[in-house]
PDB file of N, CA and C in Angstrom:
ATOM      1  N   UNK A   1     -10.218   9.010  -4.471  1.00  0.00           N
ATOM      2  CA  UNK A   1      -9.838   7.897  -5.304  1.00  0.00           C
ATOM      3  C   UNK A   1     -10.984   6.899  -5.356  1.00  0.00           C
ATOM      4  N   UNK A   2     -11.895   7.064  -5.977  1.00  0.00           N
ATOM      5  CA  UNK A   2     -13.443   6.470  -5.949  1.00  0.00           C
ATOM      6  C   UNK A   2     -13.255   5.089  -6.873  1.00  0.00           C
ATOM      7  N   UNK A   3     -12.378   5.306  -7.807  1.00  0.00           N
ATOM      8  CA  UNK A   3     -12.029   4.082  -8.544  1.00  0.00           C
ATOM      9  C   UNK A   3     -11.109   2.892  -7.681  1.00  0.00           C
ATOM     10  N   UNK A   4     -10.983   2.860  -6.960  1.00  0.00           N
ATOM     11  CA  UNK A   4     -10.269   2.209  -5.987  1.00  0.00           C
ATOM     12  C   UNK A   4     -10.612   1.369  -4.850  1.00  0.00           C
ATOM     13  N   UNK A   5     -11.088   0.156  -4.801  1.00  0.00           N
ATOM     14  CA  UNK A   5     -11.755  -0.485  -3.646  1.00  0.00           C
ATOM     15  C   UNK A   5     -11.225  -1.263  -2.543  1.00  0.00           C
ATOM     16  N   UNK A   6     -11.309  -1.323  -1.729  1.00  0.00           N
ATOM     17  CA  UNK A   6     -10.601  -2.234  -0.734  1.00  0.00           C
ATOM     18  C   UNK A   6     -11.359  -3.267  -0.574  1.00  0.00           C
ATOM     19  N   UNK A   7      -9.981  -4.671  -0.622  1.00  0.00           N
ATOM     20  CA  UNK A   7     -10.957  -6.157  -0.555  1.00  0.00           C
ATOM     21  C   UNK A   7     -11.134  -6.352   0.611  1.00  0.00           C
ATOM     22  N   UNK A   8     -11.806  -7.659   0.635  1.00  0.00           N
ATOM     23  CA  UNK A   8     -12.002  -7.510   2.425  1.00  0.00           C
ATOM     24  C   UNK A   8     -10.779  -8.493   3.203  1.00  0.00           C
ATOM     25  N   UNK A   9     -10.150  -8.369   2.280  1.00  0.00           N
ATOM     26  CA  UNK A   9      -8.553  -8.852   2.778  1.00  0.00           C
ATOM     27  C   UNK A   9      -7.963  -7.881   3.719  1.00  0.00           C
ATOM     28  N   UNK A  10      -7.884  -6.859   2.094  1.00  0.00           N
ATOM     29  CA  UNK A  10      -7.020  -5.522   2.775  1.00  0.00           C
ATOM     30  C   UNK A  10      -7.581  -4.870   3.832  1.00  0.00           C
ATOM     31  N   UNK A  11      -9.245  -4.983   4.065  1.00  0.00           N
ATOM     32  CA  UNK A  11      -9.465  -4.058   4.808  1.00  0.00           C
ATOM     33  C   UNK A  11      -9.306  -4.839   6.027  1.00  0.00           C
ATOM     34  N   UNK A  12      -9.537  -6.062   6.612  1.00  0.00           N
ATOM     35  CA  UNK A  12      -9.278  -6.987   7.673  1.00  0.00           C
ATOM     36  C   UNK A  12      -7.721  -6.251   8.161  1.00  0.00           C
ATOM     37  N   UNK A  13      -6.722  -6.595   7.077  1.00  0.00           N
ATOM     38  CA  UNK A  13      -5.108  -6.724   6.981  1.00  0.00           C
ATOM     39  C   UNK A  13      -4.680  -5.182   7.988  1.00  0.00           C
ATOM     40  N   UNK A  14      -5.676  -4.170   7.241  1.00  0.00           N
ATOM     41  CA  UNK A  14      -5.405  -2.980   7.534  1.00  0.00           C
ATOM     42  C   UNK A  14      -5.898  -2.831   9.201  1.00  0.00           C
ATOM     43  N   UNK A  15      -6.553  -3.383   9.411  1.00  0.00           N
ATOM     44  CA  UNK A  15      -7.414  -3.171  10.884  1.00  0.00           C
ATOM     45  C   UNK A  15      -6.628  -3.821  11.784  1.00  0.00           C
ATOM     46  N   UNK A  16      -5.932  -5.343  11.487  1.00  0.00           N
ATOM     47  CA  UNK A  16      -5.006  -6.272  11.662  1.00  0.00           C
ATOM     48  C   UNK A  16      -3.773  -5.747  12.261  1.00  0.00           C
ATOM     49  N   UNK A  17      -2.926  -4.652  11.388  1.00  0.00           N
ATOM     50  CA  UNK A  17      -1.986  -4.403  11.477  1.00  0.00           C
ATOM     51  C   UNK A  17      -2.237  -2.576  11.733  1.00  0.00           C
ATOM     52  N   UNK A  18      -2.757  -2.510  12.237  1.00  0.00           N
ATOM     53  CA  UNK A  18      -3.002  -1.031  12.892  1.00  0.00           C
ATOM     54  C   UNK A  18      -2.840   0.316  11.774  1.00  0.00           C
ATOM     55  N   UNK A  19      -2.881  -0.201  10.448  1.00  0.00           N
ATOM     56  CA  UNK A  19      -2.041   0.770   9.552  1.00  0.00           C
ATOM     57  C   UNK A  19      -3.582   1.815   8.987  1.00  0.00           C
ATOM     58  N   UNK A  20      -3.354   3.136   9.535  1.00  0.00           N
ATOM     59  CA  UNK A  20      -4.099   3.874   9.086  1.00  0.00           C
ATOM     60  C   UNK A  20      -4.630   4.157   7.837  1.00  0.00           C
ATOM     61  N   UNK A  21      -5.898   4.275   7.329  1.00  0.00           N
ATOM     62  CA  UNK A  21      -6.472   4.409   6.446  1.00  0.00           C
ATOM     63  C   UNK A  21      -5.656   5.864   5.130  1.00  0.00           C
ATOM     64  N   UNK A  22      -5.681   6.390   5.845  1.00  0.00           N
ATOM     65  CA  UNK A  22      -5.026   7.655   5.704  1.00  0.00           C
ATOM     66  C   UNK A  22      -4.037   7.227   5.201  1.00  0.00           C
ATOM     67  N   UNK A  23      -2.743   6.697   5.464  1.00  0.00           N
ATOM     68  CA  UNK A  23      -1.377   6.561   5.699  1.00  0.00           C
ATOM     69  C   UNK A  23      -1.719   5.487   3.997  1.00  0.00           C
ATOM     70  N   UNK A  24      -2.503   4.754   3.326  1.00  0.00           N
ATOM     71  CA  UNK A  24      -2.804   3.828   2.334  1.00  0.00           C
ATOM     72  C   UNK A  24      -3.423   4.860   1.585  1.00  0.00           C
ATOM     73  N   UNK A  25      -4.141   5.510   1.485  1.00  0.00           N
ATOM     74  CA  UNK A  25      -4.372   6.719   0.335  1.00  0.00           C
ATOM     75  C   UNK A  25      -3.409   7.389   0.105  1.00  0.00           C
ATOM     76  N   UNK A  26      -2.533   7.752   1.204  1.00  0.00           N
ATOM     77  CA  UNK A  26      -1.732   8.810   0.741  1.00  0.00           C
ATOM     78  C   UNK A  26      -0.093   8.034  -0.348  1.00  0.00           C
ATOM     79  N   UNK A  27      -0.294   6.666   0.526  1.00  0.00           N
ATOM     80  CA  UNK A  27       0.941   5.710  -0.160  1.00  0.00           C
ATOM     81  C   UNK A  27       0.647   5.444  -1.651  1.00  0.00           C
ATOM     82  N   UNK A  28      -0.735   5.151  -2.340  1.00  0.00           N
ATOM     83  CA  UNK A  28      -1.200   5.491  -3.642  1.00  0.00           C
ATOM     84  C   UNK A  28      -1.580   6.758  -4.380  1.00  0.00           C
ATOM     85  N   UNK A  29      -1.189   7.967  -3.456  1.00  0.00           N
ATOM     86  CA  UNK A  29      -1.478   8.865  -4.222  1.00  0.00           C
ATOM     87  C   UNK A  29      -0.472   9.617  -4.807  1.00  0.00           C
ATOM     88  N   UNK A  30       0.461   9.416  -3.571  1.00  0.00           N
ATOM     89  CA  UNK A  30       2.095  10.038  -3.674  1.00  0.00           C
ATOM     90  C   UNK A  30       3.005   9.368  -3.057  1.00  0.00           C
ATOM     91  N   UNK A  31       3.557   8.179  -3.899  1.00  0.00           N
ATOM     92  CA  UNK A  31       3.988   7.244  -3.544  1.00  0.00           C
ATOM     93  C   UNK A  31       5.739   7.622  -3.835  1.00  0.00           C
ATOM     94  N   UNK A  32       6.548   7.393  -3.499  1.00  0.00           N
ATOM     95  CA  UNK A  32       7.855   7.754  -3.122  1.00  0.00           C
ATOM     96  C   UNK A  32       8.252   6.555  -4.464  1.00  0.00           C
ATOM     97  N   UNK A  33       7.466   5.421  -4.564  1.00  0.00           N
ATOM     98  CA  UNK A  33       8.389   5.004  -5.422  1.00  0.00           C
ATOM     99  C   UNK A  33       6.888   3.790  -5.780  1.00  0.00           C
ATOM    100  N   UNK A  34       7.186   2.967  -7.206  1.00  0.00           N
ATOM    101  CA  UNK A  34       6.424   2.307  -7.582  1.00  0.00           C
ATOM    102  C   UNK A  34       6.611   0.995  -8.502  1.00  0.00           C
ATOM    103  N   UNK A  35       6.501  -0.251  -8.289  1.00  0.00           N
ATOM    104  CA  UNK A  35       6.653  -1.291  -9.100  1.00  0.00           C
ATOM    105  C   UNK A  35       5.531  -2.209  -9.503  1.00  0.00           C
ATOM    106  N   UNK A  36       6.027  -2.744 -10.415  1.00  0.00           N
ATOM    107  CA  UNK A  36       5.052  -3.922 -11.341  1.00  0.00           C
ATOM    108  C   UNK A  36       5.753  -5.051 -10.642  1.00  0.00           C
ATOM    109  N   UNK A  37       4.713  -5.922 -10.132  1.00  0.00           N
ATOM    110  CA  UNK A  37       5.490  -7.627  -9.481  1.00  0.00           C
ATOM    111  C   UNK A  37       4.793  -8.280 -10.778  1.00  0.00           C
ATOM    112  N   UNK A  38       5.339  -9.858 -10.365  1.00  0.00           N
ATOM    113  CA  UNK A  38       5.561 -10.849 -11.432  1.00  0.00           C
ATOM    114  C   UNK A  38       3.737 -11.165 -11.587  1.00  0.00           C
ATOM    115  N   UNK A  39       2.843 -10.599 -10.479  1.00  0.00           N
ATOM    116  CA  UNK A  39       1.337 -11.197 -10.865  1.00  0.00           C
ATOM    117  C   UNK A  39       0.721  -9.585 -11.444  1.00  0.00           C
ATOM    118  N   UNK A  40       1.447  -8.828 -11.719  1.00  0.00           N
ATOM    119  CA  UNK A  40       1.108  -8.088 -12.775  1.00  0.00           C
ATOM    120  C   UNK A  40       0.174  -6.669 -11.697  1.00  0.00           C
ATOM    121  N   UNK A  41       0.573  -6.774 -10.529  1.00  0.00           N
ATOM    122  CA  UNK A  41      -0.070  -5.761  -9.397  1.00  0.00           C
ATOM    123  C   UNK A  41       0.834  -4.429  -9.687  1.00  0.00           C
ATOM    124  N   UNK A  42       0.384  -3.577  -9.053  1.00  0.00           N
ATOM    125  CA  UNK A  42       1.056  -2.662  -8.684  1.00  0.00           C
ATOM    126  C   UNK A  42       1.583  -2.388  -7.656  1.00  0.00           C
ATOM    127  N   UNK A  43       2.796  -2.077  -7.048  1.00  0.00           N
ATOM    128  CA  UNK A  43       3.197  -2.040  -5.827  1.00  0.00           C
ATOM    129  C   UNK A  43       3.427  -0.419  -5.619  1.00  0.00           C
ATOM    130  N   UNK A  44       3.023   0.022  -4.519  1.00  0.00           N
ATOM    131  CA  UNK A  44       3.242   1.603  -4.507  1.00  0.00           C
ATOM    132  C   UNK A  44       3.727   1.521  -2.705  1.00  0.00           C
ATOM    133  N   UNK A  45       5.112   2.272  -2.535  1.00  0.00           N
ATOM    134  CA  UNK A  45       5.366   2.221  -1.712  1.00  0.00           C
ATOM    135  C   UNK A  45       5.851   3.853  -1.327  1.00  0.00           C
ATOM    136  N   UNK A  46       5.925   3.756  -0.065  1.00  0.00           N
ATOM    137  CA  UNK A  46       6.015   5.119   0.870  1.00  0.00           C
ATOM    138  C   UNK A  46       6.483   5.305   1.870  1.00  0.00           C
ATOM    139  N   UNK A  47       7.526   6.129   1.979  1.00  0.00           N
ATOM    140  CA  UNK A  47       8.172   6.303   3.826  1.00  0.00           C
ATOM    141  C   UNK A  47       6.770   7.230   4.228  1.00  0.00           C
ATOM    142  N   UNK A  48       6.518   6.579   5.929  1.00  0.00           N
ATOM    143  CA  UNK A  48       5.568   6.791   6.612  1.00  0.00           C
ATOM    144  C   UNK A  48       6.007   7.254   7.980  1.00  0.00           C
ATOM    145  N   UNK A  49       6.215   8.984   7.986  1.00  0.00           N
ATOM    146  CA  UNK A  49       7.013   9.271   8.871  1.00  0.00           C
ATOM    147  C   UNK A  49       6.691   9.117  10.248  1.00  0.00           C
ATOM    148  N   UNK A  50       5.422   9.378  10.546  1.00  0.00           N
ATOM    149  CA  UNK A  50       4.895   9.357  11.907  1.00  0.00           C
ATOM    150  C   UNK A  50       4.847   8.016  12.551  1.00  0.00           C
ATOM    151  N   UNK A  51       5.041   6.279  11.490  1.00  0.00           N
ATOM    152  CA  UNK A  51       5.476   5.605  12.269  1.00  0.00           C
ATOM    153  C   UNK A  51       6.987   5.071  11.718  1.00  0.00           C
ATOM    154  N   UNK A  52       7.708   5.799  12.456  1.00  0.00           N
ATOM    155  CA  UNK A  52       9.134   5.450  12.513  1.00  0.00           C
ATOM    156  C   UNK A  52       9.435   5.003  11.431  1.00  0.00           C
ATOM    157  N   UNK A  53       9.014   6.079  10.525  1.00  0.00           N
ATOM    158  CA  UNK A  53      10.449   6.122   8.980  1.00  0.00           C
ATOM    159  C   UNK A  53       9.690   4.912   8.004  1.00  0.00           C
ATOM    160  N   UNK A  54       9.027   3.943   8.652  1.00  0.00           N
ATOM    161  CA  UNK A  54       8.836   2.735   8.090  1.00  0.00           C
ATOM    162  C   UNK A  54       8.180   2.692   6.471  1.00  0.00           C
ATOM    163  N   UNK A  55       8.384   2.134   5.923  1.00  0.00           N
ATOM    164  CA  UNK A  55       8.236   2.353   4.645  1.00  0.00           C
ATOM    165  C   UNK A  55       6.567   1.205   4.288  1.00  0.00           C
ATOM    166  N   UNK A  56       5.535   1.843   3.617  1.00  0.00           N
ATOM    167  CA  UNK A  56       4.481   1.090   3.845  1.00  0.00           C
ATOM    168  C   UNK A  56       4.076   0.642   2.672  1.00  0.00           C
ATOM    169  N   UNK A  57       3.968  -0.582   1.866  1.00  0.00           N
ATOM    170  CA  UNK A  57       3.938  -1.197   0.210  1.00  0.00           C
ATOM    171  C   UNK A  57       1.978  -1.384   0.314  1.00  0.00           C
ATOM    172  N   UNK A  58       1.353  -0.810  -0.598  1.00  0.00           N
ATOM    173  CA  UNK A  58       0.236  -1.025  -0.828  1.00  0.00           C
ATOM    174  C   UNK A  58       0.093  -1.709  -2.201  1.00  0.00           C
ATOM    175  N   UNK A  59      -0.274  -3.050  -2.236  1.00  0.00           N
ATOM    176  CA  UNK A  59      -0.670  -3.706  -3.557  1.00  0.00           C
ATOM    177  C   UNK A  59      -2.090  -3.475  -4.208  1.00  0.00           C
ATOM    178  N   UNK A  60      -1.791  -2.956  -5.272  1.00  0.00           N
ATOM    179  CA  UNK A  60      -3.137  -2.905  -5.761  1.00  0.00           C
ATOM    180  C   UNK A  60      -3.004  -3.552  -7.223  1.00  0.00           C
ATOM    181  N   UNK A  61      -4.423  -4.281  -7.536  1.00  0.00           N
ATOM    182  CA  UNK A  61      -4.748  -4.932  -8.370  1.00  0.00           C
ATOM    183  C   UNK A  61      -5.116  -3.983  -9.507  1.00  0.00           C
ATOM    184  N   UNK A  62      -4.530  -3.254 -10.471  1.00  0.00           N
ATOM    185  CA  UNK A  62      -5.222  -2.083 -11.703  1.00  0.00           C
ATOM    186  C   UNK A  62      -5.527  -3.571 -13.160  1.00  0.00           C
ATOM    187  N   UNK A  63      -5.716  -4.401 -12.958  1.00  0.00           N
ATOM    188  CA  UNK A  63      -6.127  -4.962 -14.029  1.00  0.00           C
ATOM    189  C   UNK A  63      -7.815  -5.475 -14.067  1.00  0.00           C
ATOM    190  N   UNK A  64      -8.349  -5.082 -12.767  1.00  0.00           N
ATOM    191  CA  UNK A  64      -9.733  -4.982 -12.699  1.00  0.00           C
ATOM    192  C   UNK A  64     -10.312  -3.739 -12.623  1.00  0.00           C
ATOM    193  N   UNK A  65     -11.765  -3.446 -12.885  1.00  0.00           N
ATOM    194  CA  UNK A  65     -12.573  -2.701 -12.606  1.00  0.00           C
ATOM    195  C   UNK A  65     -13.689  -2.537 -11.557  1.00  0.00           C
ATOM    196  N   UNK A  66     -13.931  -1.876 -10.263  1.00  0.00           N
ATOM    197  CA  UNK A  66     -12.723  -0.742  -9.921  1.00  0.00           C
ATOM    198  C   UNK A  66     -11.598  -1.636  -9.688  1.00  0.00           C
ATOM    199  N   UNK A  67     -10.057  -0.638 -10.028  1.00  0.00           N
ATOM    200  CA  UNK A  67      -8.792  -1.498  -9.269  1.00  0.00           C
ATOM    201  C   UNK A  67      -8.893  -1.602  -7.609  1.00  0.00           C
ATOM    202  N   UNK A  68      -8.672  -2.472  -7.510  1.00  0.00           N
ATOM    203  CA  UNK A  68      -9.102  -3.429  -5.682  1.00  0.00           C
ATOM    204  C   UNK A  68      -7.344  -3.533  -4.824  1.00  0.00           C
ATOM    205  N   UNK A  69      -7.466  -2.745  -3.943  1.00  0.00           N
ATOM    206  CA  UNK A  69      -6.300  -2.660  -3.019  1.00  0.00           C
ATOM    207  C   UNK A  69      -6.043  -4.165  -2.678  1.00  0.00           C
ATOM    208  N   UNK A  70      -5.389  -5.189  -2.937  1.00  0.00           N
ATOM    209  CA  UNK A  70      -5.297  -6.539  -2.387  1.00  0.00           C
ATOM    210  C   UNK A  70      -4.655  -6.534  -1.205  1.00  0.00           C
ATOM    211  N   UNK A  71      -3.732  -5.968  -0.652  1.00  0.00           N
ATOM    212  CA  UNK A  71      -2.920  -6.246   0.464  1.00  0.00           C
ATOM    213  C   UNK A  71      -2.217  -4.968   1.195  1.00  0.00           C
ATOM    214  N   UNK A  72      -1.410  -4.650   2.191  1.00  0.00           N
ATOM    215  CA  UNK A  72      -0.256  -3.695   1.986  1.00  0.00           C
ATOM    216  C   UNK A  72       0.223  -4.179   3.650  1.00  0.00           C
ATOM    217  N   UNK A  73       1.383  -3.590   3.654  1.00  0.00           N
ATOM    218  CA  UNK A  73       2.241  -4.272   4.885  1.00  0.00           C
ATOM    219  C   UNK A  73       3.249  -2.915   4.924  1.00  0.00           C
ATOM    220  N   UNK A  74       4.376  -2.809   6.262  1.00  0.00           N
ATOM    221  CA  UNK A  74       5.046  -2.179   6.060  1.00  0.00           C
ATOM    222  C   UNK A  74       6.264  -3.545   5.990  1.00  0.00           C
ATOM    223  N   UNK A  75       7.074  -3.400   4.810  1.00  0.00           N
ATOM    224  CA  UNK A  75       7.889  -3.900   4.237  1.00  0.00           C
ATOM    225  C   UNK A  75       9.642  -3.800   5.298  1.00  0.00           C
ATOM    226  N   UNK A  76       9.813  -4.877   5.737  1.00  0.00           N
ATOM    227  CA  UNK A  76      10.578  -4.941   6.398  1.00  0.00           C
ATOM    228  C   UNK A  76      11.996  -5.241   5.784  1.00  0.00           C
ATOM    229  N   UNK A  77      11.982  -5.563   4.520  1.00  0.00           N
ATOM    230  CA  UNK A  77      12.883  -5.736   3.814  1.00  0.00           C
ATOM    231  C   UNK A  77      13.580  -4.366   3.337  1.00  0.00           C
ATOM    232  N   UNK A  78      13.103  -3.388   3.244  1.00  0.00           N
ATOM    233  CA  UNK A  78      13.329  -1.917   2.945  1.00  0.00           C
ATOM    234  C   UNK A  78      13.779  -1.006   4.029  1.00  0.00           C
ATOM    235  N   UNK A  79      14.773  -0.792   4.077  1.00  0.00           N
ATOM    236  CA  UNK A  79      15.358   0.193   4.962  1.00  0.00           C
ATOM    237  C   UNK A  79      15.463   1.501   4.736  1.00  0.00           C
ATOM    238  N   UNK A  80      14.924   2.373   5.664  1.00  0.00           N
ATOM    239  CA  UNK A  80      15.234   3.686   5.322  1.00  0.00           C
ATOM    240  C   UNK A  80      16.703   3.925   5.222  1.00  0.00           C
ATOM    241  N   UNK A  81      17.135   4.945   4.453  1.00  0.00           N
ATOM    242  CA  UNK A  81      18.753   5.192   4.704  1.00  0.00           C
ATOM    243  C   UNK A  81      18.549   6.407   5.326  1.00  0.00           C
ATOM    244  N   UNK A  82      19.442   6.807   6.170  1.00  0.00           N
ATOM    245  CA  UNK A  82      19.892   7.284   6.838  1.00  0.00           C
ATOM    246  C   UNK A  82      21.213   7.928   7.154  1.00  0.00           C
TER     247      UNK A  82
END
């Protein structure tokens, strides 16, 4: 995904919060599910099995060139069902 950059937000955020590099490519590549928020990002989210089901939201910015990963968290508001 060469069109795709990480800011130095996300990449801090990512180092920050222990969330594998891996585990953020794969949440934009094959994302379980996907939304448009109100600042016009993309939200691509993913159950992330190896850490406990948790579901992991990667924001990315597609209205620039390259589109720039801004943020991602695992979303605590989202529950796996079960």
């Amino acid at each position: 995904m060469a069109d795709i950059v990480f800011t130095t937000h996300a990449h801090a955020t990512m180092m920050e919060r222990k969330i594998k590099e891996e585990w953020v490519w794969r949440t934009i590549g094959s994302p379980d599910r996907q939304e448009v928020g109100e600042d016009a990002n993309t939200h691509f989210l993913k159950t992330i099995p190896e850490f406990d089901e948790r579901i992991l939201r990667v924001v990315v910015n597609k209205n620039v060139e390259p589109n720039r990963i801004v943020t991602m968290f695992f979303d605590r508001r989202l529950r796996r069902k079960r």
